[in-house]
C-alpha atoms as a PDB file:
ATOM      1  CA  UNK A   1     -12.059 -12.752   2.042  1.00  0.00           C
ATOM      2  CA  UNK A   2     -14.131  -9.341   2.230  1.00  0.00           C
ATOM      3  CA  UNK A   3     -16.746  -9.175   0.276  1.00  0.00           C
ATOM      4  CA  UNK A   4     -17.075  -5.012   1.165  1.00  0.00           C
ATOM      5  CA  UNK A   5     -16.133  -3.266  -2.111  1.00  0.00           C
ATOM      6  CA  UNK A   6     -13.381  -0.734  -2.329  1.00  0.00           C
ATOM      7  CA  UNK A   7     -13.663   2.455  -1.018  1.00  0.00           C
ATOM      8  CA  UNK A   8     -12.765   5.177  -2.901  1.00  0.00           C
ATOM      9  CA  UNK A   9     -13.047   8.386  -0.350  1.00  0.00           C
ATOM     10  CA  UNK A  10      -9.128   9.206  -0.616  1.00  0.00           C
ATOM     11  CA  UNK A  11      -9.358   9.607  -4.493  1.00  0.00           C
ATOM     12  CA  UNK A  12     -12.555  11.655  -4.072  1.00  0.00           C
ATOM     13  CA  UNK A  13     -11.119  14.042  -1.417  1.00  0.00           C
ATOM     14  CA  UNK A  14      -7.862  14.268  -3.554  1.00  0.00           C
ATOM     15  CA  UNK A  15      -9.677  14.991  -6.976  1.00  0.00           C
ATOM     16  CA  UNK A  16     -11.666  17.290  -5.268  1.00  0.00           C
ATOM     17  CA  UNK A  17      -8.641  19.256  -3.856  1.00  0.00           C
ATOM     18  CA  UNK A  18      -7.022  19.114  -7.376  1.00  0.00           C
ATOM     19  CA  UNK A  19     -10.320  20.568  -9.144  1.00  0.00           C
ATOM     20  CA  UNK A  20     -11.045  23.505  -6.591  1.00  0.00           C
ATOM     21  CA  UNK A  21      -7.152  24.686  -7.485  1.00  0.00           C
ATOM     22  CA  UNK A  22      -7.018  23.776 -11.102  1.00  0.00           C
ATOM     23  CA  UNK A  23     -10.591  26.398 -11.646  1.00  0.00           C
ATOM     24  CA  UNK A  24      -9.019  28.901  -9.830  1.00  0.00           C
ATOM     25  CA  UNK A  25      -5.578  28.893 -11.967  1.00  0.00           C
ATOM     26  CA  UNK A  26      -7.567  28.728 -14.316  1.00  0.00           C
ATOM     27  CA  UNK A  27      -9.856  31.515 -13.432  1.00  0.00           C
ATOM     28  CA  UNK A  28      -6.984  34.320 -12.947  1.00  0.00           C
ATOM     29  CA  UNK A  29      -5.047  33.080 -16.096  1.00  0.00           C
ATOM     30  CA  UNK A  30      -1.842  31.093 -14.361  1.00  0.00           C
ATOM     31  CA  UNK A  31      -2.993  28.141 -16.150  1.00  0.00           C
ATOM     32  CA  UNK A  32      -4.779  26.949 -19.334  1.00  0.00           C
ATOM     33  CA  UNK A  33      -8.077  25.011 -18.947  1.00  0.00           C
ATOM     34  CA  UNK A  34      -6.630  21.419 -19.826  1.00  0.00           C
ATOM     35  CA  UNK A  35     -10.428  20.076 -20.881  1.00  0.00           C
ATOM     36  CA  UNK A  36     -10.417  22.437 -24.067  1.00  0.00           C
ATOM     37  CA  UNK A  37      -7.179  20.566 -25.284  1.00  0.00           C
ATOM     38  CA  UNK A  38      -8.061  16.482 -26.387  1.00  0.00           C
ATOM     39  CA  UNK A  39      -5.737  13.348 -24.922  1.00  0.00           C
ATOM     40  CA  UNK A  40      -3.997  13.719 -28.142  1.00  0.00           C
ATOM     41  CA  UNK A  41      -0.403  14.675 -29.522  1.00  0.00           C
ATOM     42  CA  UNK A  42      -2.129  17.534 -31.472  1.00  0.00           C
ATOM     43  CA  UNK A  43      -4.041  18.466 -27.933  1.00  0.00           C
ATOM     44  CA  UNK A  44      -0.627  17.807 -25.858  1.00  0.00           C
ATOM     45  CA  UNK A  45       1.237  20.099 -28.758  1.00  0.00           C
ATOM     46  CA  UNK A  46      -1.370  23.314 -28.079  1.00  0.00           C
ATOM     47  CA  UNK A  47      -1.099  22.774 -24.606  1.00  0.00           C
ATOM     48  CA  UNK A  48       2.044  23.730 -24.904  1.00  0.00           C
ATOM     49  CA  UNK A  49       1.632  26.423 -26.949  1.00  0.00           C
ATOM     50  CA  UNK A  50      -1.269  27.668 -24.550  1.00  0.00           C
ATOM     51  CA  UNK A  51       1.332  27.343 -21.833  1.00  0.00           C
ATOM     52  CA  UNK A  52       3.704  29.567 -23.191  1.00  0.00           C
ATOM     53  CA  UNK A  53       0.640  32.162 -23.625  1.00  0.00           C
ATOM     54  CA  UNK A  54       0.581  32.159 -19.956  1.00  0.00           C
ATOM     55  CA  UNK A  55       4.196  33.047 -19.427  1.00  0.00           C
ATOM     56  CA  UNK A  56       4.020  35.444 -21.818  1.00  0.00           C
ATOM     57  CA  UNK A  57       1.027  37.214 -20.742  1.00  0.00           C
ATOM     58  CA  UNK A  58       1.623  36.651 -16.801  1.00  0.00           C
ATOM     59  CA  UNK A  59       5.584  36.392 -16.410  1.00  0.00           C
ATOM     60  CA  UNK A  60       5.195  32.833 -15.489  1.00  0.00           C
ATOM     61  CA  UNK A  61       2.896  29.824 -15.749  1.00  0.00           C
ATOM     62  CA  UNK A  62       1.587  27.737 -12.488  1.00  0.00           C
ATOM     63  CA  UNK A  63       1.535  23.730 -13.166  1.00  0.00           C
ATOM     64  CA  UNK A  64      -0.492  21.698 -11.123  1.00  0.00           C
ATOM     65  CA  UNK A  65       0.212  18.108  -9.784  1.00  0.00           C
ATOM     66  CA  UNK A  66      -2.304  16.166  -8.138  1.00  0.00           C
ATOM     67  CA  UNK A  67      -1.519  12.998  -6.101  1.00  0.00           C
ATOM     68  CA  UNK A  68       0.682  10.493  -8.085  1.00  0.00           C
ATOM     69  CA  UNK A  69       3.614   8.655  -8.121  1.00  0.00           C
ATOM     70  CA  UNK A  70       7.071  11.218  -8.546  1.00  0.00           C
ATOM     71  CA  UNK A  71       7.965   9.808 -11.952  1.00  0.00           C
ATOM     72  CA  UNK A  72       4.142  11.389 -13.079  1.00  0.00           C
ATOM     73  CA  UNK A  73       4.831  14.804 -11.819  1.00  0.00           C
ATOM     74  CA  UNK A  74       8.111  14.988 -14.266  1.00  0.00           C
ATOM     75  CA  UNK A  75      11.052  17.421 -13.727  1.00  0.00           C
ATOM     76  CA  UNK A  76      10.588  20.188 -10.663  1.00  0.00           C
ATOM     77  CA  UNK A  77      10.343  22.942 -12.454  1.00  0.00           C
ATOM     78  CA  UNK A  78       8.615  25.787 -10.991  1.00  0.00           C
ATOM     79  CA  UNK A  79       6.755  27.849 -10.131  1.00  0.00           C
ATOM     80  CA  UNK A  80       4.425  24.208  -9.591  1.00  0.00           C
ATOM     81  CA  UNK A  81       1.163  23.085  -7.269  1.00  0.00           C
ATOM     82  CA  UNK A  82       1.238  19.631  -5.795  1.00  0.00           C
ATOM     83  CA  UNK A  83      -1.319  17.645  -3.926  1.00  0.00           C
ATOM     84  CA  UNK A  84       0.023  14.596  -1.698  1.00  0.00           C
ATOM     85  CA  UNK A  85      -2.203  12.356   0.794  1.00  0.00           C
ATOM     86  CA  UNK A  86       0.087  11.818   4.010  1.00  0.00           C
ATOM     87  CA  UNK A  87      -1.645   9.741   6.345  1.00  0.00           C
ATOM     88  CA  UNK A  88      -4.778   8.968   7.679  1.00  0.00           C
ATOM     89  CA  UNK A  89      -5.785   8.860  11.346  1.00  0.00           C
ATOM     90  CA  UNK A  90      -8.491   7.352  13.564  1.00  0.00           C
ATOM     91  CA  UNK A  91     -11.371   9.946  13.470  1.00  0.00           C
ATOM     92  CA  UNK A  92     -13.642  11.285  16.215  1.00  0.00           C
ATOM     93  CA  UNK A  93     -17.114   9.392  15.368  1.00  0.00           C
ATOM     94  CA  UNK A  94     -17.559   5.754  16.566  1.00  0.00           C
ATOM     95  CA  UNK A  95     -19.856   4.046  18.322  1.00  0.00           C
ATOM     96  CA  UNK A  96     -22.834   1.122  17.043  1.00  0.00           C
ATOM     97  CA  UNK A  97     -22.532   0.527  13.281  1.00  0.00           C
ATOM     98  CA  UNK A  98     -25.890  -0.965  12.533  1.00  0.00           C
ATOM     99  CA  UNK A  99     -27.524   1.888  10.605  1.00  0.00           C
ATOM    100  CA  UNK A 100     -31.041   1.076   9.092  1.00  0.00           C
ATOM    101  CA  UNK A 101     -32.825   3.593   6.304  1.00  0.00           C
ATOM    102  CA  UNK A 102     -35.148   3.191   3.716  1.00  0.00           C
ATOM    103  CA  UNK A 103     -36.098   5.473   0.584  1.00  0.00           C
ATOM    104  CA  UNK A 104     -39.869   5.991   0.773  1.00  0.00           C
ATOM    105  CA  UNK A 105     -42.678   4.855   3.168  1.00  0.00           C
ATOM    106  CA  UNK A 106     -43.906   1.770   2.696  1.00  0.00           C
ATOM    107  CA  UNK A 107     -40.575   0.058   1.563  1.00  0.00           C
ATOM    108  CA  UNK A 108     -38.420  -2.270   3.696  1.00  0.00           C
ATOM    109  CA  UNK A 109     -35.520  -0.869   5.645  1.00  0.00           C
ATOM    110  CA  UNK A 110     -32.069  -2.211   4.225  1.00  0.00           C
ATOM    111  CA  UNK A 111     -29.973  -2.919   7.229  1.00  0.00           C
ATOM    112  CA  UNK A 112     -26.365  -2.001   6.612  1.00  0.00           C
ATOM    113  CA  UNK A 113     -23.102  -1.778   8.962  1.00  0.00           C
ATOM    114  CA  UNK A 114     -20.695   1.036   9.153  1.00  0.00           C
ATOM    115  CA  UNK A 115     -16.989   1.072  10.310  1.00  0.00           C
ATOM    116  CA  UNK A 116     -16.591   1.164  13.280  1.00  0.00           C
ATOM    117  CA  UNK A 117     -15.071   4.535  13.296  1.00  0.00           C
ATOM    118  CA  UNK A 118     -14.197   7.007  10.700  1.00  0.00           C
ATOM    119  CA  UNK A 119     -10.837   8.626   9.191  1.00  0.00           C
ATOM    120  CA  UNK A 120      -8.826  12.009   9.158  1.00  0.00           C
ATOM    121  CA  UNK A 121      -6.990  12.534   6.188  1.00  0.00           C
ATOM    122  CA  UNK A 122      -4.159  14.816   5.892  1.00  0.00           C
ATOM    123  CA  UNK A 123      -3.527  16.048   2.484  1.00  0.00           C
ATOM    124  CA  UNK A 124      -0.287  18.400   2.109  1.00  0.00           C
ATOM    125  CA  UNK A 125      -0.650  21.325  -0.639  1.00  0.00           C
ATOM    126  CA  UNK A 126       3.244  22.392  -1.844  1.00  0.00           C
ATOM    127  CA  UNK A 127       4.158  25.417  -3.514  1.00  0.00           C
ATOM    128  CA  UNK A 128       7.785  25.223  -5.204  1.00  0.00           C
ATOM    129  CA  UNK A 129       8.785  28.466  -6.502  1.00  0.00           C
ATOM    130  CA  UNK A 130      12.116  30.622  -7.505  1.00  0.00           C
ATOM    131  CA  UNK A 131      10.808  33.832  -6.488  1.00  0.00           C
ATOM    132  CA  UNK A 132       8.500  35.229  -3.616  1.00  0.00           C
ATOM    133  CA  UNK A 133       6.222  36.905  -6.491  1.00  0.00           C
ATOM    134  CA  UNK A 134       5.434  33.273  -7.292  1.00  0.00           C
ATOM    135  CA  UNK A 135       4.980  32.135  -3.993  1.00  0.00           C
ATOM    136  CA  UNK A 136       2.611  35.270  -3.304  1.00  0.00           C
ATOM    137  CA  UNK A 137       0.785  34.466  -6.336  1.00  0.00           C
ATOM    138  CA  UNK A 138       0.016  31.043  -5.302  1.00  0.00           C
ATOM    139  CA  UNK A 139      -0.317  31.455  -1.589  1.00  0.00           C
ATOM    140  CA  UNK A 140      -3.548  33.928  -2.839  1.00  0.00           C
ATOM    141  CA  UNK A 141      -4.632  30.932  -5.371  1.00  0.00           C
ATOM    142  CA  UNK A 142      -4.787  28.434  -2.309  1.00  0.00           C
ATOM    143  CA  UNK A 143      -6.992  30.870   0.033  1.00  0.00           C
ATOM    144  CA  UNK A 144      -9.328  31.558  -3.007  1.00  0.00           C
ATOM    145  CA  UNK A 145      -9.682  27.529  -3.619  1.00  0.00           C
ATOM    146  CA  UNK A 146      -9.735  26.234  -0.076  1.00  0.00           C
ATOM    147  CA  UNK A 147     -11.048  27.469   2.971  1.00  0.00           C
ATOM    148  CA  UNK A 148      -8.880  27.426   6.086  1.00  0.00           C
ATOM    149  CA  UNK A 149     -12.183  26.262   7.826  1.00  0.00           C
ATOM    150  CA  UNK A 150     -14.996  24.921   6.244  1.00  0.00           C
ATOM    151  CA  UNK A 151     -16.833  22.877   3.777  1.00  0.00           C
ATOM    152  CA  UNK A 152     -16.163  22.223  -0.159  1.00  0.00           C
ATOM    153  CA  UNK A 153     -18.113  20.136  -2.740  1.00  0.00           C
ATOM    154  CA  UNK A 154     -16.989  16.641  -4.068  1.00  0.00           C
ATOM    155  CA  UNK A 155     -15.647  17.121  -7.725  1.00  0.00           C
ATOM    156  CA  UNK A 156     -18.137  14.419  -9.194  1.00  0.00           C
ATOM    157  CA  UNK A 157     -20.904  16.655  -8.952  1.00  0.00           C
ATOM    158  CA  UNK A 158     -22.766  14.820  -6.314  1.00  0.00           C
ATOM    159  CA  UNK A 159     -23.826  17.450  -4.501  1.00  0.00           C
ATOM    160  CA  UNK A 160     -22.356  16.712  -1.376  1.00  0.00           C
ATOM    161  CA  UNK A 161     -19.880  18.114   0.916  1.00  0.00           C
ATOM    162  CA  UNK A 162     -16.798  17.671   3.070  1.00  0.00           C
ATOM    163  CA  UNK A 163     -14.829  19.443   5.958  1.00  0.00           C
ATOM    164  CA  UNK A 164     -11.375  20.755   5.740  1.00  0.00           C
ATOM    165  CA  UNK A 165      -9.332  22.677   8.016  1.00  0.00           C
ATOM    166  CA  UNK A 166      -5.807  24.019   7.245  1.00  0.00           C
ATOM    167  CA  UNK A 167      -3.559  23.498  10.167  1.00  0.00           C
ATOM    168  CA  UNK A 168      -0.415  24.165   9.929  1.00  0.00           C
ATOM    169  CA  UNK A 169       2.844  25.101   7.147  1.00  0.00           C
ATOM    170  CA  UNK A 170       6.349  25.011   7.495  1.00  0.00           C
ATOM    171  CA  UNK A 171       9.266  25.907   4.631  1.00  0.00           C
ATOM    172  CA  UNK A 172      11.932  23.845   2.910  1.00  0.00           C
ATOM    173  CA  UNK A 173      14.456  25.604   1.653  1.00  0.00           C
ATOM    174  CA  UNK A 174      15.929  23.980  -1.548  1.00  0.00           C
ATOM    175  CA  UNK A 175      18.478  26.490  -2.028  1.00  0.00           C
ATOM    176  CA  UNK A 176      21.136  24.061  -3.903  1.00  0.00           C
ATOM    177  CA  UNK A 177      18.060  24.378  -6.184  1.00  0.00           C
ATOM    178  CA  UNK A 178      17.805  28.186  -5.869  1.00  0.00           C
ATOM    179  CA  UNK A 179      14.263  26.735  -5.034  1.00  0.00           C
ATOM    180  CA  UNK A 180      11.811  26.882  -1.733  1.00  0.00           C
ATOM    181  CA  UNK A 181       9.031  24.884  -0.730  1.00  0.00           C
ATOM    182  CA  UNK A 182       6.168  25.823   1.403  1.00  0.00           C
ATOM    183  CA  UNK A 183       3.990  22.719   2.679  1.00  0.00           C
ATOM    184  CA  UNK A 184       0.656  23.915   3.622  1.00  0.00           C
ATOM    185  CA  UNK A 185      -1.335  20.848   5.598  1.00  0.00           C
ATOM    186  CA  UNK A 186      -4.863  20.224   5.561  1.00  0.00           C
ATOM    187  CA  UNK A 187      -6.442  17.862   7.606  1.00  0.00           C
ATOM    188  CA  UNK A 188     -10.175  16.143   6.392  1.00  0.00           C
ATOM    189  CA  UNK A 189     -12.127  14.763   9.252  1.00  0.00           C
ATOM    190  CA  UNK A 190     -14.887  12.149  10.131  1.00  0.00           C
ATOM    191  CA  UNK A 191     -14.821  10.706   6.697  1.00  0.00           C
ATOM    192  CA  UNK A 192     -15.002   6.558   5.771  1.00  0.00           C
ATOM    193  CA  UNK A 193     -12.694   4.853   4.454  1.00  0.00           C
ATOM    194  CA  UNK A 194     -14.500   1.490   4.402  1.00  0.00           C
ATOM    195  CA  UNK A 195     -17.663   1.446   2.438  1.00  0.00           C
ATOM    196  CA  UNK A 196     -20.833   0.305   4.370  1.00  0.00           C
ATOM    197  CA  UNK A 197     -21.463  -3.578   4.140  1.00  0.00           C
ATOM    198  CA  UNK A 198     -25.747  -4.439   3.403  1.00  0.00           C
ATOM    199  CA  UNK A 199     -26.545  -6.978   5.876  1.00  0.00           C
ATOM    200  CA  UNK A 200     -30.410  -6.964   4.129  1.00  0.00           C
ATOM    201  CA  UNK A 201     -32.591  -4.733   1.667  1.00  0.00           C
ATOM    202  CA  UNK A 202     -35.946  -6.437   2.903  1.00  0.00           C
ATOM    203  CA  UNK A 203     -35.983  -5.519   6.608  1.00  0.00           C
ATOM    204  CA  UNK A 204     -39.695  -4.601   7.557  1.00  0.00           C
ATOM    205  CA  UNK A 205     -40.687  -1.579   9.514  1.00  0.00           C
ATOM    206  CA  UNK A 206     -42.013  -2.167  13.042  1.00  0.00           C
ATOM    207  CA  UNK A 207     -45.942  -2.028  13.020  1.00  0.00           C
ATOM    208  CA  UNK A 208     -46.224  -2.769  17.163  1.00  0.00           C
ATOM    209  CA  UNK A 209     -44.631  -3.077  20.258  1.00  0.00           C
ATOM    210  CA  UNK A 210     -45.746  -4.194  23.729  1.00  0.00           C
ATOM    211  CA  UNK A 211     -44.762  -3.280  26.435  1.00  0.00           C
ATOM    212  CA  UNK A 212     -45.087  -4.784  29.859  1.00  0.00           C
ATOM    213  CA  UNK A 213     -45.892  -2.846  32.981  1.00  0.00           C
ATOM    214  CA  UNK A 214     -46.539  -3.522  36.561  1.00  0.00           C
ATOM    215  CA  UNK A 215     -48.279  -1.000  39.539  1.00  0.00           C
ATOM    216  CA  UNK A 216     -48.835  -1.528  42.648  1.00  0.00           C
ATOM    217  CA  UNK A 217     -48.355  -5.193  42.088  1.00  0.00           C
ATOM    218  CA  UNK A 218     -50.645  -5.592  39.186  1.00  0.00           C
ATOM    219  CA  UNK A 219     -49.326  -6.344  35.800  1.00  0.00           C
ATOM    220  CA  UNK A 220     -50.268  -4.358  32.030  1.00  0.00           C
ATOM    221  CA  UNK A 221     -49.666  -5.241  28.888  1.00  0.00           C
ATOM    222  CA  UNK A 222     -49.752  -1.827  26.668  1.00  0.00           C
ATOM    223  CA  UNK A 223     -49.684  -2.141  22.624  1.00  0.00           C
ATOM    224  CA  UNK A 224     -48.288   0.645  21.089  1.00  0.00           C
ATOM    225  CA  UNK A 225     -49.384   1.071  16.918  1.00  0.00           C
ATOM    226  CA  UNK A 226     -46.541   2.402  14.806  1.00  0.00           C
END
């Protein structure tokens, strides 16, 4: 049994995805800001209310769906925003996973080990819509949010960032529905998916080395002072 903790990258990446959307829908009006309205039946009951403001003001109001289960994202009704993790894929980086750091001088090194190689994640973004103004209006929300190239801050505020490149889209046409789809992918690469496992937090730093030499027959020892 492991004793590596869970790893919780794919909820990270997928939260972060969700929050660069949700500000921008936000931003241009297609949605209300769902942190002014409390986890409450009175909160639920003017978030409703605050939804039909949108439609009134902007012809229509666009829902967003993060990764879930189907039952959670309720009846398709449109125009909607969903966010799905597909798959995940062996990464480019590998190599040796002992990895040693420490966080000023003076202090011992702690000596972890990393996977063994890292993860691309492929998250798909789907539009549903009725009609191509909705899809236009969203298509313009998803190149404001998310870069087709480039890097975009974790939602918890930690300060750091990750890649994302948008690589491909195809249609499905739901037209027993009278409703499309457009699938825009996005692939994530080089992150981990296994969290680093701390072999020791009291490794000490290297204060000498010696090394051995030999010319023209004659040996040397040679101490080198770190």
């Amino acid at each position: 049994m492991s004793s590596t903790p869970l790893n919780n990258t794919q909820e990270l990446v997928e939260r972060s995805f969700y929050e660069r959307l949700r500000l921008e829908l936000v931003s241009k009006g297609y949605l209300p800001d769902i942190t002014l309205y409390p986890d409450t039946d009175v909160g639920y009951d003017n978030y409703k209310t605050a939804i039909d403001a949108v439609i009134t003001a902007k012809g229509f109001c666009i829902e967003l769906y993060g990764a879930g289960s189907a039952a959670s994202k309720g009846t398709l009704k449109t125009p909607r925003i969903t966010i799905d993790t597909i798959s995940s894929l062996p990464g480019a980086i590998g190599g040796d996973t002992t990895y040693f750091f420490r966080d000023d001088d003076g202090d011992p090194y702690t000596h972890s080990l990393l996977p063994p190689q890292t993860v691309d994640f492929i998250l798909h973004v789907t539009i549903v819509y009725e009609k191509i103004a909705e899809a236009r209006i969203m298509n313009s929300i998803i190149a404001l949010a998310l870069p087709r190239r480039g890097y975009i801050e974790f939602y918890n505020d930690s300060g750091e960032k990750f890649f994302i490149e948008n690589t491909g889209s195809y249609d499905r046409d739901l037209s027993r529905d009278n409703q499309s789809q457009r699938v825009i992918a996005y692939t994530v690469p080089d992150l981990y998916d296994i969290e680093e496992r701390v072999i020791s937090t009291n490794t000490p730093a290297i204060e000498e080395i010696t090394v051995e030499t030999e010319v023209n027959g004659n040996e040397d020892e040679t101490t080198i002072i770190t």
